[in-house]
Protein backbone atom coordinates (compact mmCIF):
# COMPACT_ATOMS: atom_id res chain seq x y z
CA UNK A 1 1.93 14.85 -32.67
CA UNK A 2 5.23 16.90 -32.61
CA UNK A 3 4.68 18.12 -28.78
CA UNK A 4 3.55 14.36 -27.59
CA UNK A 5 6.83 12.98 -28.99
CA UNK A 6 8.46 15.85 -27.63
CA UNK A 7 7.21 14.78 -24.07
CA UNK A 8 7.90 11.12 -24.77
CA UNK A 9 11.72 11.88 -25.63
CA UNK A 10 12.05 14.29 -22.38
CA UNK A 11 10.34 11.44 -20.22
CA UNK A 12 12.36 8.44 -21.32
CA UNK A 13 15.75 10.34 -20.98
CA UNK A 14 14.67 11.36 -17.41
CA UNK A 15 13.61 7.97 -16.39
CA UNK A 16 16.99 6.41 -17.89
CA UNK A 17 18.93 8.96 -16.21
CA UNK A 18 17.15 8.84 -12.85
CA UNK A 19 16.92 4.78 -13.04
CA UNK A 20 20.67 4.33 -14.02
CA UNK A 21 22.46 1.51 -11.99
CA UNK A 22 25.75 2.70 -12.71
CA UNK A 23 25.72 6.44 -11.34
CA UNK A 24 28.81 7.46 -9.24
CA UNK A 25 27.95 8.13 -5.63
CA UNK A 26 29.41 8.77 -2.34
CA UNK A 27 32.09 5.80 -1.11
CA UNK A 28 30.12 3.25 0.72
CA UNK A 29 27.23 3.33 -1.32
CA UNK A 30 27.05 0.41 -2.91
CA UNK A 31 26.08 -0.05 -6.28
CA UNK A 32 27.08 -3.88 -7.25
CA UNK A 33 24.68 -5.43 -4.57
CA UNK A 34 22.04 -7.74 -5.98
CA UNK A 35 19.54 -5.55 -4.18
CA UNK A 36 20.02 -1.75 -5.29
CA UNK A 37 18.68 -1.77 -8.00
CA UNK A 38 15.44 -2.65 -6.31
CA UNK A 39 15.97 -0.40 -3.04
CA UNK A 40 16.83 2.89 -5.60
CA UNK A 41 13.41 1.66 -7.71
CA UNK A 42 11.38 1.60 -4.57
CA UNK A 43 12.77 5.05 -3.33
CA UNK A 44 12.47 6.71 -6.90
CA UNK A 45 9.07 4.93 -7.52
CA UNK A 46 7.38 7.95 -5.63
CA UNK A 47 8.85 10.83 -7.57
CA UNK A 48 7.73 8.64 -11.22
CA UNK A 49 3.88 8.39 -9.28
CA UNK A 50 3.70 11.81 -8.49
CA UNK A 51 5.20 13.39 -11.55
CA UNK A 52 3.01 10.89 -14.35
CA UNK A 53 -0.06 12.05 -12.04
CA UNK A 54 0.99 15.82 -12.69
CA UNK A 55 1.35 14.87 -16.40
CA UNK A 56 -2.02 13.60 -15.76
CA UNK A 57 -3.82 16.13 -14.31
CA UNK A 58 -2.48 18.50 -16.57
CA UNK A 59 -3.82 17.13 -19.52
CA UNK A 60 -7.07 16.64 -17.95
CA UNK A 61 -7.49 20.21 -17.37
CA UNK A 62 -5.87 21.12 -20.84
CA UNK A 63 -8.82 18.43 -22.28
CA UNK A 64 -11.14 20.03 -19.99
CA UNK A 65 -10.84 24.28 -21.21
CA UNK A 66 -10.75 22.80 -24.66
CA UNK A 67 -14.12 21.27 -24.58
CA UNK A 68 -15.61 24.58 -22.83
CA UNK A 69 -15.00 26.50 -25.67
């Protein structure tokens, strides 16, 4: 229970952190248009994907040794 809210604290600070809209950047980009928030999303979505399917996998194979034994 302890190590699964563990995880769940560590996940939602990294997605709040990586989704921020108000992170400082280089001049010119642009955070105030209407549409960053949905260009950053769509180049960020593919790091999310791969990393839940990690988190996935991971506890497949975890479930997987612990019914062998």
């Amino acid at each position: 229970m302890t190590q699964s809210l563990t995880s769940q604290k560590i996940l939602t600070v990294l997605t709040l952190t990586l989704a921020s809209p108000m992170v400082l950047a280089h001049p010119g980009h642009d955070h105030s248009d209407p549409l960053s928030g949905l260009i950053h999303l769509l180049w960020i979505a593919p790091v999310v994907l791969a990393a839940g399917y990690a988190v996935f996998a991971i506890r497949r194979a975890n479930r997987i040794k612990s019914t062998e034994k």
